[in-house]
N, C-alpha and C. Protein backbone atom coordinates (compact mmCIF):
# COMPACT_ATOMS: atom_id res chain seq x y z
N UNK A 1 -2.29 -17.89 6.17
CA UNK A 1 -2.39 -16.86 5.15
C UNK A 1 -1.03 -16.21 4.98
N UNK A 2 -0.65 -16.18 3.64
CA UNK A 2 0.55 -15.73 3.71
C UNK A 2 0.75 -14.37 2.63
N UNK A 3 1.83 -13.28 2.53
CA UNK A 3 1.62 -12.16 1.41
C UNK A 3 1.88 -12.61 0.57
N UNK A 4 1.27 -11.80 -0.55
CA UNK A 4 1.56 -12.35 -2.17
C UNK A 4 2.34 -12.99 -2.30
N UNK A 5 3.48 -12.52 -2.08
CA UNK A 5 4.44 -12.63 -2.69
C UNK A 5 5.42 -13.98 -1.45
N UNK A 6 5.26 -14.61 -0.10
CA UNK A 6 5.77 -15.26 0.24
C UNK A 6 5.97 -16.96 -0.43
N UNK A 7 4.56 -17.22 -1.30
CA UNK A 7 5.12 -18.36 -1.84
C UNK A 7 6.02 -18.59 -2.72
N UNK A 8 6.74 -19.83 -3.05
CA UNK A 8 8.05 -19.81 -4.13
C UNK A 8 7.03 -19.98 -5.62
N UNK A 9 8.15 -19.19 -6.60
CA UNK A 9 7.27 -20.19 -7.88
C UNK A 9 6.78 -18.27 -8.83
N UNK A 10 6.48 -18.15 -9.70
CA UNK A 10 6.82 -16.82 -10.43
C UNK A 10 5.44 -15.89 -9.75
N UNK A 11 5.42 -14.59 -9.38
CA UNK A 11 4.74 -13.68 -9.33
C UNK A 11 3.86 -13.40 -10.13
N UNK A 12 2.22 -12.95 -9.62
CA UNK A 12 1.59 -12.60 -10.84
C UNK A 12 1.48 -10.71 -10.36
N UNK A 13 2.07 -10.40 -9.16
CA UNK A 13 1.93 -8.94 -9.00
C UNK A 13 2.68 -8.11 -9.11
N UNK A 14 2.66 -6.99 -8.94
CA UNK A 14 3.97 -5.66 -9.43
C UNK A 14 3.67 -4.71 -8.42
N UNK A 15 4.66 -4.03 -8.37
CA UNK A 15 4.53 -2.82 -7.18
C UNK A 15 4.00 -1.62 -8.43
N UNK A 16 3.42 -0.71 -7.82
CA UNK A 16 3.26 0.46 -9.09
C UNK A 16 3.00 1.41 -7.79
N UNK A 17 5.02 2.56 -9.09
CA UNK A 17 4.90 3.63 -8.26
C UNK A 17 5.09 4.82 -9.18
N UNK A 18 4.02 5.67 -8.59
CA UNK A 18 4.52 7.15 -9.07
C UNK A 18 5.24 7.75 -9.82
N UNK A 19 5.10 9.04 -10.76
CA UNK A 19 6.03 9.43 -11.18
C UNK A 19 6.64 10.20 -9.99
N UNK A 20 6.39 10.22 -8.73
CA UNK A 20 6.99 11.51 -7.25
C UNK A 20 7.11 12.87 -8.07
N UNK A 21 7.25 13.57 -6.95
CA UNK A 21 6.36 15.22 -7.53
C UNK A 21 7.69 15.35 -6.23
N UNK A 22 7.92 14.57 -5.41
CA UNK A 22 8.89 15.74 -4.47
C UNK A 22 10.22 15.95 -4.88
N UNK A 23 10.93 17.20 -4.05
CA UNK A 23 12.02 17.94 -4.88
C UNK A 23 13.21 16.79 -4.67
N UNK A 24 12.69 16.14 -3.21
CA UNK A 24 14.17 15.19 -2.87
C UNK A 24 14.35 14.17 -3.71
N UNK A 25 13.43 13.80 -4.85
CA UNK A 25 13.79 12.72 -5.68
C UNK A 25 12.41 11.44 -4.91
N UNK A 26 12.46 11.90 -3.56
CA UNK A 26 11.47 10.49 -3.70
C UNK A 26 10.51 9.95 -4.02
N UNK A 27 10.11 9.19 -4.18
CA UNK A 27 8.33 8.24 -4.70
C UNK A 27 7.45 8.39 -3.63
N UNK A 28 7.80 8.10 -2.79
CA UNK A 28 7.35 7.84 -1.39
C UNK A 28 8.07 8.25 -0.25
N UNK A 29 7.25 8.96 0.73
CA UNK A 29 7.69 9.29 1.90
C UNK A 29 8.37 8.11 2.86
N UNK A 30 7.33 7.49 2.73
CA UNK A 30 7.14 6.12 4.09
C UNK A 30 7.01 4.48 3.18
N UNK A 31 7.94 3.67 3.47
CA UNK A 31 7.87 2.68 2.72
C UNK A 31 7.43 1.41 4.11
N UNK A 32 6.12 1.07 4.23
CA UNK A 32 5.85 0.05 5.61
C UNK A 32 6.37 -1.45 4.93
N UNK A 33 7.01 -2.36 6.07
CA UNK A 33 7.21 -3.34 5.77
C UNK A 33 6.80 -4.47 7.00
N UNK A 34 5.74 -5.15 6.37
CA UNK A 34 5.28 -6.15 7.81
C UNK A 34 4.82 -7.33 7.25
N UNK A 35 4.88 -8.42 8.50
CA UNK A 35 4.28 -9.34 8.19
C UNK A 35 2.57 -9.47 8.03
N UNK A 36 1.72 -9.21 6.56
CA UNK A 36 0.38 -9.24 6.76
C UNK A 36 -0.13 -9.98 7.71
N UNK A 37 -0.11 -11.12 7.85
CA UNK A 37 -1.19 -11.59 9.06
C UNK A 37 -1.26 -11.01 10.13
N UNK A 38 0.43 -10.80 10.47
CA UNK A 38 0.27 -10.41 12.01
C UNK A 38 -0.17 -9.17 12.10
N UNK A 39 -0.29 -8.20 11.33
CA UNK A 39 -0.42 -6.94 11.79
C UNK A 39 -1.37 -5.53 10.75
N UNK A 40 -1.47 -6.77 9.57
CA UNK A 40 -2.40 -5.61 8.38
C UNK A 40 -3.55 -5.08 8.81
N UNK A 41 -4.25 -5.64 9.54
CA UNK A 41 -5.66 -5.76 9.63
C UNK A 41 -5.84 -4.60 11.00
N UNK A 42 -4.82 -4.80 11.62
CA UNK A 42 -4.89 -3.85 13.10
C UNK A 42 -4.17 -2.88 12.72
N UNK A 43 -2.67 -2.83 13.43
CA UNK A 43 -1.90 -1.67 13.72
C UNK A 43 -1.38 -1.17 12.14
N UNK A 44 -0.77 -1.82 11.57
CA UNK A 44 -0.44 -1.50 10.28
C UNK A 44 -1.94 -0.73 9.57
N UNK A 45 -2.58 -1.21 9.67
CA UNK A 45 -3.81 -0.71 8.71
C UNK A 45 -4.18 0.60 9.18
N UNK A 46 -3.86 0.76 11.26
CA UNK A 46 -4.27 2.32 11.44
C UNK A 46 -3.07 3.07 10.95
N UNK A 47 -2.20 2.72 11.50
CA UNK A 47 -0.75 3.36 10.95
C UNK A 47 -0.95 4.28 9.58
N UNK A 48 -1.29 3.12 8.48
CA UNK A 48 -0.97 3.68 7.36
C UNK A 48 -2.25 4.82 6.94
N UNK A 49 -3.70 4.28 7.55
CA UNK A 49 -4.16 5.73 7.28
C UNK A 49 -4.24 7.02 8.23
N UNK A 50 -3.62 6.48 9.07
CA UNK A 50 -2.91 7.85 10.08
C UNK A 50 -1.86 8.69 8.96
N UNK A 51 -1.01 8.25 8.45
CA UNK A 51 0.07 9.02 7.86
C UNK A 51 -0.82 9.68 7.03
N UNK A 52 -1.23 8.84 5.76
CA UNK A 52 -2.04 8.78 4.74
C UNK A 52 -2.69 10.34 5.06
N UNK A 53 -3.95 10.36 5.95
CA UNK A 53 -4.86 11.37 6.71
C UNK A 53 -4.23 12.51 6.69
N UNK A 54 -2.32 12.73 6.73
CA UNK A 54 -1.64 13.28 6.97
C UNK A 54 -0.67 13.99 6.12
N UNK A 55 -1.50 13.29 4.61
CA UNK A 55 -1.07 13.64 4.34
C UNK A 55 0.34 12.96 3.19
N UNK A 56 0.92 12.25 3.85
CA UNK A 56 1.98 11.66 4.18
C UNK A 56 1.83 10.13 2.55
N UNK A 57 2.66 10.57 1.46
CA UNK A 57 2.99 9.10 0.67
C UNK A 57 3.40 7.83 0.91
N UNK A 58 2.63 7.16 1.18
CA UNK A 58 3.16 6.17 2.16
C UNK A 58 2.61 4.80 1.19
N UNK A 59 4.06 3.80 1.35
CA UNK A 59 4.21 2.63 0.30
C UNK A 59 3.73 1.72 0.77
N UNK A 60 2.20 0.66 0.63
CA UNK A 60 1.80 -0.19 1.34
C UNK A 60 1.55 -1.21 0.75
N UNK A 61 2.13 -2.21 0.53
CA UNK A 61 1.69 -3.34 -0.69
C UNK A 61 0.16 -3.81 -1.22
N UNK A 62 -0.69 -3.84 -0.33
CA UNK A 62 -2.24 -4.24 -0.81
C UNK A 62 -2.40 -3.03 -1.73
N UNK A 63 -1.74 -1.48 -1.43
CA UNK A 63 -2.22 -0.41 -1.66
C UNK A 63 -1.61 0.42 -2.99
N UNK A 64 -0.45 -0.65 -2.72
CA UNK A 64 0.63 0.11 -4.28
C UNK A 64 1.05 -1.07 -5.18
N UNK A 65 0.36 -2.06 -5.10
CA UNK A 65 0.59 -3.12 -5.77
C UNK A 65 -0.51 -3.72 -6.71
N UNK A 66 -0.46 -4.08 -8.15
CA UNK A 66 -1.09 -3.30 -9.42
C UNK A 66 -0.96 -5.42 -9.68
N UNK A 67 -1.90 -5.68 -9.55
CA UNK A 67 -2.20 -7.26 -10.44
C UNK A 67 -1.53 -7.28 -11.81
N UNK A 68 -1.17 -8.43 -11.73
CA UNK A 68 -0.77 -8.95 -13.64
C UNK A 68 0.54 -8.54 -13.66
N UNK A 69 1.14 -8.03 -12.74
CA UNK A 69 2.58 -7.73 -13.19
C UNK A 69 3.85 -8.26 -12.06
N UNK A 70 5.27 -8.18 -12.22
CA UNK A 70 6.27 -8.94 -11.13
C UNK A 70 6.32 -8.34 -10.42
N UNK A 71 6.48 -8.60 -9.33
CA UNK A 71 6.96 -7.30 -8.11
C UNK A 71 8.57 -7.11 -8.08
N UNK A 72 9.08 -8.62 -8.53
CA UNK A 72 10.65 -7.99 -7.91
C UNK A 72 11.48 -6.49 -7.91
N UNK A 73 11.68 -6.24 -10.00
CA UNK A 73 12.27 -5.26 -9.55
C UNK A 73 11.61 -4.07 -8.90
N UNK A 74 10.48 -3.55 -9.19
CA UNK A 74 9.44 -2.59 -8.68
C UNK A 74 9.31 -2.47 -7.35
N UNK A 75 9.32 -3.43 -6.86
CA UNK A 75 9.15 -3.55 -5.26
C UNK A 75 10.55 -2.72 -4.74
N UNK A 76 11.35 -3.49 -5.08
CA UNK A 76 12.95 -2.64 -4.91
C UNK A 76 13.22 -1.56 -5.11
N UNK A 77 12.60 -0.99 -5.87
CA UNK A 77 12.71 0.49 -6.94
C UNK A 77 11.75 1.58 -5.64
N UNK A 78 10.81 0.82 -5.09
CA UNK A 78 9.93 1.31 -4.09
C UNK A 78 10.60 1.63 -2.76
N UNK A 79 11.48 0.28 -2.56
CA UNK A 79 11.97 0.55 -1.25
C UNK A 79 13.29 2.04 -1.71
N UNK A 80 14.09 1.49 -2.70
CA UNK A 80 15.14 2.74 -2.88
C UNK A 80 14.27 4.11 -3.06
N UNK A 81 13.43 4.25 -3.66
CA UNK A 81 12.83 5.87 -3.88
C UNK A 81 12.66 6.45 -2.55
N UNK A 82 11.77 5.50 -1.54
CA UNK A 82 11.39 5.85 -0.21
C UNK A 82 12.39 6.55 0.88
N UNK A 83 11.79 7.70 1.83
CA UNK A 83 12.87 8.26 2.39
C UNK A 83 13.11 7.70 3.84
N UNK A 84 11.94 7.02 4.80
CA UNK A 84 11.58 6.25 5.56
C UNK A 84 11.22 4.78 5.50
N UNK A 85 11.70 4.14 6.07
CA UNK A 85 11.45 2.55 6.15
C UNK A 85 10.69 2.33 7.68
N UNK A 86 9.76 1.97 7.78
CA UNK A 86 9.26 1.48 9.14
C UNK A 86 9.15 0.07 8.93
N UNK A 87 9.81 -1.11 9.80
CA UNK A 87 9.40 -2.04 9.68
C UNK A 87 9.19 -2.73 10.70
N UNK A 88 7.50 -3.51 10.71
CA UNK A 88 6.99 -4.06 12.19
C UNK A 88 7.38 -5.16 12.10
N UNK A 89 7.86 -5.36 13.28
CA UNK A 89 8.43 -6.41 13.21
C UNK A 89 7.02 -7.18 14.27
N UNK A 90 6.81 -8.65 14.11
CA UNK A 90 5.98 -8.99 14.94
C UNK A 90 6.52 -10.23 14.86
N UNK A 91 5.65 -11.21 15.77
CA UNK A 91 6.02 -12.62 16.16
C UNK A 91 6.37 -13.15 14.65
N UNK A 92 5.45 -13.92 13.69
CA UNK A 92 6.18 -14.08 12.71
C UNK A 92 6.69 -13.43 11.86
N UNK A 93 7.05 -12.09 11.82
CA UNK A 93 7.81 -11.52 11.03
C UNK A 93 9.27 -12.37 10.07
N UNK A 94 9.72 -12.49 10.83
CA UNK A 94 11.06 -13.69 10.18
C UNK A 94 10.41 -14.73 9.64
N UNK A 95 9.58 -15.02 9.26
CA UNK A 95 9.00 -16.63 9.18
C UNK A 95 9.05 -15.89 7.30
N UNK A 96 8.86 -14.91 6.64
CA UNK A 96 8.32 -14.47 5.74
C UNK A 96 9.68 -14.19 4.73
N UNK A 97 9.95 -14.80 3.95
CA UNK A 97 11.34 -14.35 3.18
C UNK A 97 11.46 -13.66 2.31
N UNK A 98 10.53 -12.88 1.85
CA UNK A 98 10.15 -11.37 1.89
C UNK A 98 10.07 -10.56 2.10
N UNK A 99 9.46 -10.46 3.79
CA UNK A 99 9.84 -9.43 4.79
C UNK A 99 11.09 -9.46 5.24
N UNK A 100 11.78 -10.39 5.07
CA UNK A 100 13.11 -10.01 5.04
C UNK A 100 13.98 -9.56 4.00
N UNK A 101 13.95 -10.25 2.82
CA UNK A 101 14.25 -9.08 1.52
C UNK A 101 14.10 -7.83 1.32
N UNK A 102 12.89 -7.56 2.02
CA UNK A 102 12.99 -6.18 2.31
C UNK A 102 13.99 -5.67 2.82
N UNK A 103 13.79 -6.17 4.04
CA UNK A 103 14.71 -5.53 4.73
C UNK A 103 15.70 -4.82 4.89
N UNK A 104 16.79 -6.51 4.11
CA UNK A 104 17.91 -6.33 3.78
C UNK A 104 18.29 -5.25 2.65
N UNK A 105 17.07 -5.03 2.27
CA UNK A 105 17.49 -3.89 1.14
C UNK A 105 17.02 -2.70 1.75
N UNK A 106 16.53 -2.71 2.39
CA UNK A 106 16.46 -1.38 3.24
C UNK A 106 17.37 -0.70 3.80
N UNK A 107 18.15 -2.16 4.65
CA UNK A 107 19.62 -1.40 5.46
C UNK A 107 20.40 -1.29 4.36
N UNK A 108 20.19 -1.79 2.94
CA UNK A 108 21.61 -1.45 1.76
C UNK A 108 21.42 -0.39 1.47
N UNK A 109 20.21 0.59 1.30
CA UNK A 109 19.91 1.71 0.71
C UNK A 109 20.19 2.46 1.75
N UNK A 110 19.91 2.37 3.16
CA UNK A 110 20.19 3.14 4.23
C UNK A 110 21.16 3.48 4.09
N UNK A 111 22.24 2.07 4.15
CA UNK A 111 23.73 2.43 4.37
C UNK A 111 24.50 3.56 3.22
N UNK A 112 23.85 3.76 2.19
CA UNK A 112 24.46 4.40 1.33
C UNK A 112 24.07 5.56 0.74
N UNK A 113 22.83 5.96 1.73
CA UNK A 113 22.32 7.52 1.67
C UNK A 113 22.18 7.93 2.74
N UNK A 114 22.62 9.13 2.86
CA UNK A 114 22.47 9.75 4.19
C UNK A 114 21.30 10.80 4.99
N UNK A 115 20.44 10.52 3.49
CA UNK A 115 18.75 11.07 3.79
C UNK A 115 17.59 10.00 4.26
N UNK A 116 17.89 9.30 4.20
CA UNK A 116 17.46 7.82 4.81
C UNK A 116 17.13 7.46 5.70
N UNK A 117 15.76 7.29 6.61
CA UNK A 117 15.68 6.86 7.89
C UNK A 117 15.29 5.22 7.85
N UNK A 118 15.47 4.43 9.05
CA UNK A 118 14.73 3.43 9.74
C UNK A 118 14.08 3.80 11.01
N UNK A 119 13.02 3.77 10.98
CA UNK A 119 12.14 3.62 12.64
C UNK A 119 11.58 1.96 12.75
N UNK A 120 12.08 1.38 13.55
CA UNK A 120 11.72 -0.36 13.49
C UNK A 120 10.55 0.33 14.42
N UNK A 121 9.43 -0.49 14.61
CA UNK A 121 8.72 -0.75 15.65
C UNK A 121 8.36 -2.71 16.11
N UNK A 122 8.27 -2.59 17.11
CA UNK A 122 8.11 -3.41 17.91
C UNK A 122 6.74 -4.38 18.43
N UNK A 123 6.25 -4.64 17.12
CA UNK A 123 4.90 -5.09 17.68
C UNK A 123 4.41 -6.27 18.10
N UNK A 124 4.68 -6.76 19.93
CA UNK A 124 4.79 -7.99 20.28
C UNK A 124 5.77 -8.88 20.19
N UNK A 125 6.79 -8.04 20.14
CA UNK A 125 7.87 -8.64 20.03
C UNK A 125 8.78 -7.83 20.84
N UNK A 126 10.13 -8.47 21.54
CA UNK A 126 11.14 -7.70 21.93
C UNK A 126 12.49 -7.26 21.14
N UNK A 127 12.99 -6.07 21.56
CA UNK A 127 14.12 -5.93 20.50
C UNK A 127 15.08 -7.25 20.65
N UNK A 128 15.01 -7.83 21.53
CA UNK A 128 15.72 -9.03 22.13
C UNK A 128 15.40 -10.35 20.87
N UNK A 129 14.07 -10.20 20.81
CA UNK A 129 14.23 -11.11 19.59
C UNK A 129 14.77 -11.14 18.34
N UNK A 130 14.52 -9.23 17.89
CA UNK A 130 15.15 -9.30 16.94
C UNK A 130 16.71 -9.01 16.63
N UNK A 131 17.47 -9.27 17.75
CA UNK A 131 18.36 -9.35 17.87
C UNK A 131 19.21 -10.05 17.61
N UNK A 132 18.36 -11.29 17.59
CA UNK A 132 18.20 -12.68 17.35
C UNK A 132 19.07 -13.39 18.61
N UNK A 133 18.29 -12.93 20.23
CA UNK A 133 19.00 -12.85 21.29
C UNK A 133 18.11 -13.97 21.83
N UNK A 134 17.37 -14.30 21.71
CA UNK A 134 16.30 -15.70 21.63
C UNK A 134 16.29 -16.24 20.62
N UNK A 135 14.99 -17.39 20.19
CA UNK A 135 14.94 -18.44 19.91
C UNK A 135 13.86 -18.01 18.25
N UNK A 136 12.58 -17.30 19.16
CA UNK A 136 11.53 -16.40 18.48
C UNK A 136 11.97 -16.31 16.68
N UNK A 137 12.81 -15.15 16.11
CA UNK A 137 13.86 -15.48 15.41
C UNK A 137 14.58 -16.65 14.73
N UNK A 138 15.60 -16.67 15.29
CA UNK A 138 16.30 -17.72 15.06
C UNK A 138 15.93 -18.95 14.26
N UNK A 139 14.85 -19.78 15.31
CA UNK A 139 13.94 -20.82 14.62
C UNK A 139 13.69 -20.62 13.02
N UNK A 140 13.18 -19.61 12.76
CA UNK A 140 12.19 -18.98 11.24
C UNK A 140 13.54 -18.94 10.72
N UNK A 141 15.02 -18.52 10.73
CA UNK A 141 16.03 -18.22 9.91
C UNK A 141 16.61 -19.47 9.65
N UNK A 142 16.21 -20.58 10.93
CA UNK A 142 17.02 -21.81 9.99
C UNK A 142 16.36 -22.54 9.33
N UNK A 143 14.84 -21.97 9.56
CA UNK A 143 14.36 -23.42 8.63
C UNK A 143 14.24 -22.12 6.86
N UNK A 144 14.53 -20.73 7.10
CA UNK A 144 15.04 -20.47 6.05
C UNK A 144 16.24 -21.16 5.19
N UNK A 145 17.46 -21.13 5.91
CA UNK A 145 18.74 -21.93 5.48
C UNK A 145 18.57 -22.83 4.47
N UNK A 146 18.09 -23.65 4.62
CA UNK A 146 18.06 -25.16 3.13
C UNK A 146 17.78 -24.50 2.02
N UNK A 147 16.56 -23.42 1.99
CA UNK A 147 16.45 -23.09 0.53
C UNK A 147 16.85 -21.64 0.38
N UNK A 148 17.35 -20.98 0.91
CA UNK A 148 17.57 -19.68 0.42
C UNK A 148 19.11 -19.35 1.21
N UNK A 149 19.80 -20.17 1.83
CA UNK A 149 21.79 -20.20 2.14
C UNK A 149 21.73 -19.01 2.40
N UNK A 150 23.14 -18.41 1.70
CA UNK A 150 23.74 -17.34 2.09
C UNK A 150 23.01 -16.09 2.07
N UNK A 151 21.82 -16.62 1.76
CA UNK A 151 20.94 -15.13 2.39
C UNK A 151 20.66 -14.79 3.30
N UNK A 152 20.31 -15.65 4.17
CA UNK A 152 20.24 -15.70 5.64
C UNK A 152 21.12 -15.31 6.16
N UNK A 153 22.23 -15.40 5.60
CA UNK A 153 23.05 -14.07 6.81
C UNK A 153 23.26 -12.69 6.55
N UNK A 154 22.50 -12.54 5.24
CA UNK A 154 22.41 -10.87 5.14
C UNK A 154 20.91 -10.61 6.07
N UNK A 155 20.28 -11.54 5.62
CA UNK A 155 19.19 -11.38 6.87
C UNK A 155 19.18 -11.17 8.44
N UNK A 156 20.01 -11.89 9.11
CA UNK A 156 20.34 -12.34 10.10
C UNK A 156 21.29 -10.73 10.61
N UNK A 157 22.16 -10.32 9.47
CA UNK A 157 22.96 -8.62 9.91
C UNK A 157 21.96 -7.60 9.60
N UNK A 158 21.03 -7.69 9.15
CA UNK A 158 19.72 -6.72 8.45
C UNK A 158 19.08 -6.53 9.88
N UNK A 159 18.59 -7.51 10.59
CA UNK A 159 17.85 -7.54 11.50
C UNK A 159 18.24 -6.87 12.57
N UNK A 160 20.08 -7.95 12.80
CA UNK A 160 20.53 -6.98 14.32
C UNK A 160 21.26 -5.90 13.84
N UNK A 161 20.82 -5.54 12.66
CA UNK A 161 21.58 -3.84 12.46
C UNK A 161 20.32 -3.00 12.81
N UNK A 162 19.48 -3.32 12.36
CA UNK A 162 17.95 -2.61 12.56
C UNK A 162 17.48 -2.61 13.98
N UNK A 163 17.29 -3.78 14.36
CA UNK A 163 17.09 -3.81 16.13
C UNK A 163 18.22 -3.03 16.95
N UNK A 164 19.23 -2.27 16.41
CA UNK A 164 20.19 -1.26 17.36
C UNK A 164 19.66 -0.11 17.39
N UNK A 165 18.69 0.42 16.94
CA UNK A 165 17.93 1.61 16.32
C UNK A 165 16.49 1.81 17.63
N UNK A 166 16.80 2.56 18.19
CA UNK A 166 15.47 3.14 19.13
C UNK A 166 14.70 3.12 18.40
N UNK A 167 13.56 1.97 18.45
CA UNK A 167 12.31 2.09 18.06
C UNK A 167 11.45 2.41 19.07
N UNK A 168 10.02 2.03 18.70
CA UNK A 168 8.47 2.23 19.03
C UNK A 168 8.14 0.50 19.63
N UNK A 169 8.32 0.68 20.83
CA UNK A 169 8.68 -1.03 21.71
C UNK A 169 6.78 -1.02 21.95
N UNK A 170 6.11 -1.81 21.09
CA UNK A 170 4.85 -2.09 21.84
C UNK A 170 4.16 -2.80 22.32
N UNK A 171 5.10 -4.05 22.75
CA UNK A 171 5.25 -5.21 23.34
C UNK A 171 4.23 -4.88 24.59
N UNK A 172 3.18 -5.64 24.92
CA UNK A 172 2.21 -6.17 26.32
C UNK A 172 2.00 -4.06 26.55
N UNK A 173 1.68 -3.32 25.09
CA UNK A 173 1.35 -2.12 25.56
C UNK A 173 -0.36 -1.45 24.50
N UNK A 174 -0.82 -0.68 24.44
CA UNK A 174 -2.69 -0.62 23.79
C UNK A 174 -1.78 0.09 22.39
């Protein structure tokens, strides 16, 4: 099972966001970025109505994403509005070239606002992997390589820029 949007070939979905009501300019508080299989159904799914409960605008693709329309630029427009990026990283996380597009646009928007957070969390995975200090990783980025090149190494600096960041390690934890 893979997210919408991981197969190649044109989109039939769109992100749909808000006109935002807050003073800082953003759409969204919390922009989550994960691999669905590994983690929608469990931790991601309490996560987001923990915030939610809380209150809290929080960007979730099943949840802000509107049929019949593209996601590209919208999706992007989602991650830049957002003032938080959490992204779970889990065993296949890298396998998804999406969840890494994200990403990488996450640390571009980071890098160039200074209201901007990342909190990575760690789910079943070590920061070691995403370090790309093992194999875990690695593997999923080269069999990226043939069709998507020089992206993979904005991917590949996305990741171990993000894995330097004290996260939420919940590796072999409830």
């Amino acid at each position: 099972m893979k997210r919408k949007w991981d197969s190649p070939g044109p989109s039939t979905t769109s992100a749909s966001v808000n006109d935002g009501d807050s003073s800082s300019g953003a759409e969204f508080e919390v922009f989550l970025n994960f691999r669905g299989p590994d983690t929608r159904l469990n931790f991601t799914d309490s996560l987001y109505h923990t915030l939610v409960k809380a209150g809290i605008r929080v960007f979730r693709d099943n949840e802000e994403i509107r049929q019949g329309e593209k996601i590209g630029d919208e999706l992007l427009h989602a991650i830049k509005s957002s003032k938080i990026y959490v992204p779970i990283f889990s065993r296949n996380y890298a396998s998804s070239a999406w969840c890494l597009r994200e990403l990488a646009h996450m640390v571009e928007c980071w890098g160039k606002a200074k209201d901007k957070m990342i909190l990575p969390i760690f789910y079943d995975v070590d920061p070691d992997d995403v370090k790309l200090r093992t194999r875990l990783y690695l593997d999923s980025l080269e069999k990226h390589e043939g069709k998507f090149g020089c992206h993979v190494l904005q991917w590949k600096d996305a990741l171990t820029e993000v894995a330097k960041i004290r996260g939420l390690d919940l590796k072999n934890r409830g």
